[in-house]
N, C-alpha and C. Protein backbone atom coordinates (compact mmCIF):
# COMPACT_ATOMS: atom_id res chain seq x y z
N UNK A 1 81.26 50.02 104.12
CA UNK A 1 81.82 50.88 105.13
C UNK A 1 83.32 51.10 104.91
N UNK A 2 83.72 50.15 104.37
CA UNK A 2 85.52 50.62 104.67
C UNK A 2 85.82 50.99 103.15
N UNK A 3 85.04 51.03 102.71
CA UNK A 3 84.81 52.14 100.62
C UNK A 3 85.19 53.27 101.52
N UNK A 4 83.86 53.87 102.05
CA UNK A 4 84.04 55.40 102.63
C UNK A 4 85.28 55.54 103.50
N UNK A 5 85.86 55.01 104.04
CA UNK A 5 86.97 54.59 104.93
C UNK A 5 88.01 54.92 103.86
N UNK A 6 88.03 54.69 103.16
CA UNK A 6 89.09 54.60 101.96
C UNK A 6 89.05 56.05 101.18
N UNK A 7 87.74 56.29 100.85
CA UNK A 7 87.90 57.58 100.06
C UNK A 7 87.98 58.85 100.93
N UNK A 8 87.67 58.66 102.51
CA UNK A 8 87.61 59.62 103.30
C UNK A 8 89.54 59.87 103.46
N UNK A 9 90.24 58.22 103.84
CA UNK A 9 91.17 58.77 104.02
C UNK A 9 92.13 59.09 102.42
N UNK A 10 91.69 58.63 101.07
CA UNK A 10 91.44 58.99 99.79
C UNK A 10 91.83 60.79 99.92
N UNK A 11 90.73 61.22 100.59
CA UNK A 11 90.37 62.21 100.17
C UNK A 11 91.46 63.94 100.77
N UNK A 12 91.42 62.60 102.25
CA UNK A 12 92.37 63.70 103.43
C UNK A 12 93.97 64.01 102.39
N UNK A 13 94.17 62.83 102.34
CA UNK A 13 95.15 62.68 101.34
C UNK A 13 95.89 63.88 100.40
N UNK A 14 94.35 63.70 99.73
CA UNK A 14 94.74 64.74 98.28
C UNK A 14 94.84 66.24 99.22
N UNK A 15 93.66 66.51 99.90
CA UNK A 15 93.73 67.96 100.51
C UNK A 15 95.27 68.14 100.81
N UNK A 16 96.12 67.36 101.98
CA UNK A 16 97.06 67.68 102.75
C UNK A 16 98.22 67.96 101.73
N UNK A 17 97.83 66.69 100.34
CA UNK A 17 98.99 67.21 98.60
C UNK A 17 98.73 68.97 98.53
N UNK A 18 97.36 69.00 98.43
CA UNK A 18 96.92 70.30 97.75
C UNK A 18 97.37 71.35 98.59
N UNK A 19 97.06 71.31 99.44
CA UNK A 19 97.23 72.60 100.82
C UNK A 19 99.27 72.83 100.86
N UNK A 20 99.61 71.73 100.66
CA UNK A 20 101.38 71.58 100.72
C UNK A 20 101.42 72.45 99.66
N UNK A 21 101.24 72.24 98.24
CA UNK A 21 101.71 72.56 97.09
C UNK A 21 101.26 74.13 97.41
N UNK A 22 99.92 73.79 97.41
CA UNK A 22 99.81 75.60 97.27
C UNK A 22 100.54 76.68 98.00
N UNK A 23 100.74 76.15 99.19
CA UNK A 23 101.51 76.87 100.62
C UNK A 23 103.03 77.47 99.86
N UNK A 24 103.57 76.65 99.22
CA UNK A 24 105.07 77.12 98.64
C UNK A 24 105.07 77.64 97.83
N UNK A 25 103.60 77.85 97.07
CA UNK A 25 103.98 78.28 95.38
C UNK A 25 103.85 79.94 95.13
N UNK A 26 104.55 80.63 94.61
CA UNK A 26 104.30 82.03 94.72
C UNK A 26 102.81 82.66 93.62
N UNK A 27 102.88 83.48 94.56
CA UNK A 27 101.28 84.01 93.97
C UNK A 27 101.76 85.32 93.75
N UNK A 28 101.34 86.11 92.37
CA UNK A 28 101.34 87.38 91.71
C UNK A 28 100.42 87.97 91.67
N UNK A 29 100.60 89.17 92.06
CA UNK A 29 98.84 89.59 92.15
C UNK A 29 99.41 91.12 91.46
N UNK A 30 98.77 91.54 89.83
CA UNK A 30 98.72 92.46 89.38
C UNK A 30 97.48 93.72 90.09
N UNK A 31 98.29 94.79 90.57
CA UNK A 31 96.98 95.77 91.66
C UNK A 31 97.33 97.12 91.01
N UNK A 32 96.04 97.98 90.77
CA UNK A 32 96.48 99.45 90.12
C UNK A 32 96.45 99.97 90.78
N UNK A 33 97.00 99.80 92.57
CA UNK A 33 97.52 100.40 93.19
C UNK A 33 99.00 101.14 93.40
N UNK A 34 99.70 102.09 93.77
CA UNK A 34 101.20 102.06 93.59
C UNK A 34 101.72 101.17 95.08
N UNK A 35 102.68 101.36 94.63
CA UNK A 35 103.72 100.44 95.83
C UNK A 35 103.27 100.88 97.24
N UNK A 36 103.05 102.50 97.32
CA UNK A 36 103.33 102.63 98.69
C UNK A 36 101.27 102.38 99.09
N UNK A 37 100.51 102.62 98.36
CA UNK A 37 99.05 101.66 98.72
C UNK A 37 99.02 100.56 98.41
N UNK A 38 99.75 99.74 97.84
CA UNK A 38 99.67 98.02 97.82
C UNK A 38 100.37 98.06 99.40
N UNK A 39 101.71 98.54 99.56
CA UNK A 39 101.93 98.11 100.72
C UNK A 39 101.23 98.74 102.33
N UNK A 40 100.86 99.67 101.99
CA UNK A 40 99.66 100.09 102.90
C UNK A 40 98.40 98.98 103.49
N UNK A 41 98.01 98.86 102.41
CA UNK A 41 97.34 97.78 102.20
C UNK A 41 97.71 96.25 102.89
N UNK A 42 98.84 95.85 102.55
CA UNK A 42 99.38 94.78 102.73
C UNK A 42 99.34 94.76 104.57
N UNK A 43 100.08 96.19 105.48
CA UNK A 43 99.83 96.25 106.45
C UNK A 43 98.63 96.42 107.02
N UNK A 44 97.53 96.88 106.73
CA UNK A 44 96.09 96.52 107.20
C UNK A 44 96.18 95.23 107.40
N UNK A 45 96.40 94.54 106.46
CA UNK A 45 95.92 93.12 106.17
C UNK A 45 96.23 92.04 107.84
N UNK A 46 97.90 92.37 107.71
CA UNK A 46 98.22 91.86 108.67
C UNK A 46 97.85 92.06 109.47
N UNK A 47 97.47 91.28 111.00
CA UNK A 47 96.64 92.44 112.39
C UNK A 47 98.12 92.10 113.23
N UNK A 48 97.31 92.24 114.50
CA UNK A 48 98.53 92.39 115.57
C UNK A 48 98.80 90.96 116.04
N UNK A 49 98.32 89.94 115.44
CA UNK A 49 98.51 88.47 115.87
C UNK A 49 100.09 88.21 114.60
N UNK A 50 100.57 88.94 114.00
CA UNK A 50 101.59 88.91 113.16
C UNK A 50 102.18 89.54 113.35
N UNK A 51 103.58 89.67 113.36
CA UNK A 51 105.26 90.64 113.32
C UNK A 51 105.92 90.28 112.39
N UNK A 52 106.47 92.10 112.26
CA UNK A 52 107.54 91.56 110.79
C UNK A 52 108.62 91.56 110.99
N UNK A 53 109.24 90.33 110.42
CA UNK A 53 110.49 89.75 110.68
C UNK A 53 111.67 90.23 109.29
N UNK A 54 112.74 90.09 109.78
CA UNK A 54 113.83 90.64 108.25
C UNK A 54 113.71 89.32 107.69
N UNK A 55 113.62 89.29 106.48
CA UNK A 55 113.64 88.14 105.29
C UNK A 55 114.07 88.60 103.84
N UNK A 56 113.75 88.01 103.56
CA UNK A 56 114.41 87.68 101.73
C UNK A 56 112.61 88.83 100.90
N UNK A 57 111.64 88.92 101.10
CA UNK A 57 110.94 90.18 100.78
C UNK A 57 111.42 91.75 100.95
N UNK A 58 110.50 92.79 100.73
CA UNK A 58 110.37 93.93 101.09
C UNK A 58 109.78 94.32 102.44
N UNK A 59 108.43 92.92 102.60
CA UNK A 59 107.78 93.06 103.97
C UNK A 59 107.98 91.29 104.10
N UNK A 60 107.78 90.99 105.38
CA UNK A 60 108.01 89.82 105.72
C UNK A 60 107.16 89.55 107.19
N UNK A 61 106.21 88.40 107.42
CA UNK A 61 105.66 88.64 108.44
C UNK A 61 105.43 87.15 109.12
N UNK A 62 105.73 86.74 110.03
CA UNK A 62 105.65 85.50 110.48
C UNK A 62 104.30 86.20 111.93
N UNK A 63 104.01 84.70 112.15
CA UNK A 63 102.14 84.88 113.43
C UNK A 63 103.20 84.45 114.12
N UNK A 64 102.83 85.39 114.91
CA UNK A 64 103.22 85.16 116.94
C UNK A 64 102.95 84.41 117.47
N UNK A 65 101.86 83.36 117.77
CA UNK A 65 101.40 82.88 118.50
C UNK A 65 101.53 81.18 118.14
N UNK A 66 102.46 80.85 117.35
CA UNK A 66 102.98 79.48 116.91
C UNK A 66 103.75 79.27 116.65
N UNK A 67 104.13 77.56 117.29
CA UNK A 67 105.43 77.38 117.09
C UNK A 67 106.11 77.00 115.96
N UNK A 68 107.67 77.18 115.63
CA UNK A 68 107.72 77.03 113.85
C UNK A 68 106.96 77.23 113.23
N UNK A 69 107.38 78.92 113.30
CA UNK A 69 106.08 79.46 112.33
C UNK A 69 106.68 79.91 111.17
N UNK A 70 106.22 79.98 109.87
CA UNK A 70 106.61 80.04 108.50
C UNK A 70 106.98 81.30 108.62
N UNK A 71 107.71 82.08 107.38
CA UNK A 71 107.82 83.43 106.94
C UNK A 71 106.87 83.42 105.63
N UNK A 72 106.04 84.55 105.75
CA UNK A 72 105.39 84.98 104.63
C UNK A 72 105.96 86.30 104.18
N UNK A 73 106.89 86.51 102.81
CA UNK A 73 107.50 87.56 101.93
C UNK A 73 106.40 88.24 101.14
N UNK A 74 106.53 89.25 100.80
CA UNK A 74 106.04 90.17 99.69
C UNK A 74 107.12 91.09 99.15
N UNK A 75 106.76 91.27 97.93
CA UNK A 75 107.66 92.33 97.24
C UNK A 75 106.98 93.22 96.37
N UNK A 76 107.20 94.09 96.30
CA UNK A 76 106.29 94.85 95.39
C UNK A 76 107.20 95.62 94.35
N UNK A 77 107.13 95.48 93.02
CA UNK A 77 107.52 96.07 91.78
C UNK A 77 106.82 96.38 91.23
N UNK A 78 107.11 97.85 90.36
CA UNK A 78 106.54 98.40 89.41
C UNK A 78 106.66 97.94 87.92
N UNK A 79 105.06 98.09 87.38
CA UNK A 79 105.51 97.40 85.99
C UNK A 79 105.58 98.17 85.09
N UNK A 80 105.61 99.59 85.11
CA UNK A 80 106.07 100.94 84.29
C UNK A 80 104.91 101.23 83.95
N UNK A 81 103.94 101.13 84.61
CA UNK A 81 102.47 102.35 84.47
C UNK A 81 102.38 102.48 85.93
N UNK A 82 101.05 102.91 86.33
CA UNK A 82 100.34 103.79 87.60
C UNK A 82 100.48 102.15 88.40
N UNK A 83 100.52 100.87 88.15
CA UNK A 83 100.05 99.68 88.77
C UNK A 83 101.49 98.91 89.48
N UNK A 84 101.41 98.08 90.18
CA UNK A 84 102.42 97.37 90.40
C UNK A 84 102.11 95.73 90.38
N UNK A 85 103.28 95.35 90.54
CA UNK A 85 103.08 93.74 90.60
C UNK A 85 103.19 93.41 92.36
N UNK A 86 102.55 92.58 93.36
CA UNK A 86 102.84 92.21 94.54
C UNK A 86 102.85 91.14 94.82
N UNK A 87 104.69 90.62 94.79
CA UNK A 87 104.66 88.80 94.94
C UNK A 87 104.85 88.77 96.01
N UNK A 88 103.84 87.15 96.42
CA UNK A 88 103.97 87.22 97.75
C UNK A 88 104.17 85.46 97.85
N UNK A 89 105.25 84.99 98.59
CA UNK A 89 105.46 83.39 99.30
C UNK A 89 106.20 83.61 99.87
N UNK A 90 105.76 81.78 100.56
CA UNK A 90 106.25 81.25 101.80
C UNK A 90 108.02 81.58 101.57
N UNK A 91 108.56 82.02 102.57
CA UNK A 91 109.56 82.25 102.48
C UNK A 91 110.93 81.50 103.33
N UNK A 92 110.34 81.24 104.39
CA UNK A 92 110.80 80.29 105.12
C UNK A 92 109.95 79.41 105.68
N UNK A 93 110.36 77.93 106.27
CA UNK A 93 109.77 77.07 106.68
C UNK A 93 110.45 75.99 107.47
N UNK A 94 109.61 75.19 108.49
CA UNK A 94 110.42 74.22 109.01
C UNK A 94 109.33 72.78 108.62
N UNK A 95 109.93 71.60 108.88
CA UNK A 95 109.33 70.71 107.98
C UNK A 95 109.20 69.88 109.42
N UNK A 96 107.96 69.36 109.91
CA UNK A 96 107.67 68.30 110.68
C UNK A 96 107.04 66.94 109.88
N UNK A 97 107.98 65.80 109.87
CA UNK A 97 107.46 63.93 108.98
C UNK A 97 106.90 64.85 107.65
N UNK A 98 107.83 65.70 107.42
CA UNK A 98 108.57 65.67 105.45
C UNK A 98 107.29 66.90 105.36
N UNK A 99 106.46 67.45 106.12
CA UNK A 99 105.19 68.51 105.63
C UNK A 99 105.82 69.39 106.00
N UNK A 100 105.57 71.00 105.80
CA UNK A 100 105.64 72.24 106.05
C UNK A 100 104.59 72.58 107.12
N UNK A 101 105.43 73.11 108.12
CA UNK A 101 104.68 73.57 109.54
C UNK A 101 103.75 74.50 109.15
N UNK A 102 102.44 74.69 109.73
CA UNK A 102 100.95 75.71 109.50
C UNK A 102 101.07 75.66 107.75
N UNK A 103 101.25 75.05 107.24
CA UNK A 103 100.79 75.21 105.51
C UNK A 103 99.14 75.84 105.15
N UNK A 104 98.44 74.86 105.87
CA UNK A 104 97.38 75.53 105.68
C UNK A 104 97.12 77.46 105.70
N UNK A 105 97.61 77.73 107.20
CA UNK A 105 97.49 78.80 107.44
C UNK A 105 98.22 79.90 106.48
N UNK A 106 99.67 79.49 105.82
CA UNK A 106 99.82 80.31 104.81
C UNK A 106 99.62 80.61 103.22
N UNK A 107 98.95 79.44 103.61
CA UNK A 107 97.59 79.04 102.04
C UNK A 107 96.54 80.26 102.27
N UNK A 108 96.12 79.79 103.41
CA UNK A 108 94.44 81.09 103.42
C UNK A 108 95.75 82.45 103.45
N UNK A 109 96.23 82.84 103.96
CA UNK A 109 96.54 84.07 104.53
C UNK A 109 97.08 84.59 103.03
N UNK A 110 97.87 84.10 102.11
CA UNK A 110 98.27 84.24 100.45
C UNK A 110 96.65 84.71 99.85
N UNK A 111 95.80 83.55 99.64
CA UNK A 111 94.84 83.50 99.02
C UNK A 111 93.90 84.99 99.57
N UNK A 112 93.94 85.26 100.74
CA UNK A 112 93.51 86.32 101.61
C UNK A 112 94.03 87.63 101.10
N UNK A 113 95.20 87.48 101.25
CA UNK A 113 96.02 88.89 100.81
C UNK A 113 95.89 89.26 99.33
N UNK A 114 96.04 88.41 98.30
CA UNK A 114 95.94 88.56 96.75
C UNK A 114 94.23 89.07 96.65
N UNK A 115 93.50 88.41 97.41
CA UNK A 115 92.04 88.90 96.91
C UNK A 115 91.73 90.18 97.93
N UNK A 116 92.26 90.45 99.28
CA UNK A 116 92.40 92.13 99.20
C UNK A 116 93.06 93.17 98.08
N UNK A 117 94.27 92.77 97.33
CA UNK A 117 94.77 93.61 96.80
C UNK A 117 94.10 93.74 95.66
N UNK A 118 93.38 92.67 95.26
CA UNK A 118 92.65 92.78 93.98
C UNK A 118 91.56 93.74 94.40
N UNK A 119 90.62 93.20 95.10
CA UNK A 119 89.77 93.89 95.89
C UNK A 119 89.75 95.56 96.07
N UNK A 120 90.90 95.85 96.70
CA UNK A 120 91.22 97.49 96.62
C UNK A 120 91.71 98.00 95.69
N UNK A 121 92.12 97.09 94.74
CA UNK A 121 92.53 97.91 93.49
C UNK A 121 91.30 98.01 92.75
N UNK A 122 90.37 97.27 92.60
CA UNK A 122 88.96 97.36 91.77
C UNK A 122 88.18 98.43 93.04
N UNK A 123 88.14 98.76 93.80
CA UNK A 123 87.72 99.61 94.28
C UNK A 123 88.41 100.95 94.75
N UNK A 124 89.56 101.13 94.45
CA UNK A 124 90.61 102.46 94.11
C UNK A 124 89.77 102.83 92.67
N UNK A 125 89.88 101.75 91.43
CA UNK A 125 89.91 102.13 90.69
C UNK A 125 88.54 102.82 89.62
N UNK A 126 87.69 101.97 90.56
CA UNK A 126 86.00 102.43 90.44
C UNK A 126 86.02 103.83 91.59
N UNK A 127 86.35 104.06 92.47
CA UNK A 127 86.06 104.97 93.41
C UNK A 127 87.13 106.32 92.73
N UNK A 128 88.13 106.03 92.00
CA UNK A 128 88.72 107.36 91.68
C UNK A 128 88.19 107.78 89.68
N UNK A 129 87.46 106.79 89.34
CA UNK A 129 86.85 107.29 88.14
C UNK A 129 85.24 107.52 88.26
N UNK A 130 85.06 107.36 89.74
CA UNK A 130 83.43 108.32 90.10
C UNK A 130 82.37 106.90 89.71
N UNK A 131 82.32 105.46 89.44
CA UNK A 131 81.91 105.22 89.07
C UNK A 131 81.17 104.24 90.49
């Protein structure tokens, strides 16, 4: 019994490493969308439980409804064809006993946003060559 005790709290462990690391690390998401439908896009994404705040991005959006709540940045550059690049991280943060406040939440919401943009760019790009 106290094995499983061990690898359970083992296990919480590694997640709360993993979920930290990923939360800060910037994510690139190549989309053959242009800037102004990646960022189109980007605003769908967000709903009305989010506002955008001025930050260190192009768009910047912190959730309403929590306290010390992170900034999530995006930027969008062109990489000199029809496509752009759209980086997107944590941009600001406050730290409660050494962790980053909602980490989780700006883990899914990254991971969320990169696989819409991928998403609509493979379907821009199938839907405007008829296929």
């Amino acid at each position: 019994m106290e094995v499983l005790f061990v690898l359970l709290v083992l296990s919480l462990i590694g997640w709360t490493v993993y979920v930290q690391i990923s939360a800060r690390q910037q994510v690139d998401v190549v989309t053959t969308l242009s800037e102004q439908d990646a960022a189109q896009e980007v605003l769908r994404y967000f709903g009305v439980l989010w506002t955008q705040v001025p930050g260190r991005g192009h768009v910047n959006y912190r959730p309403k409804l929590r306290a010390d709540a992170p900034t999530m940045s995006i930027n969008f550059s062109p990489d000199g064809t029809a496509a752009c690049v759209v980086s997107i991280w944590t941009s600001h943060w406050t730290k409660r006993y050494g962790l980053m406040s909602h980490a989780q939440l700006m883990w899914r919401k990254k991971r969320g946003l990169a696989a819409r943009l991928a998403s609509a760019s493979d379907t821009t790009a199938n839907w405007s060559t008829g296929a």
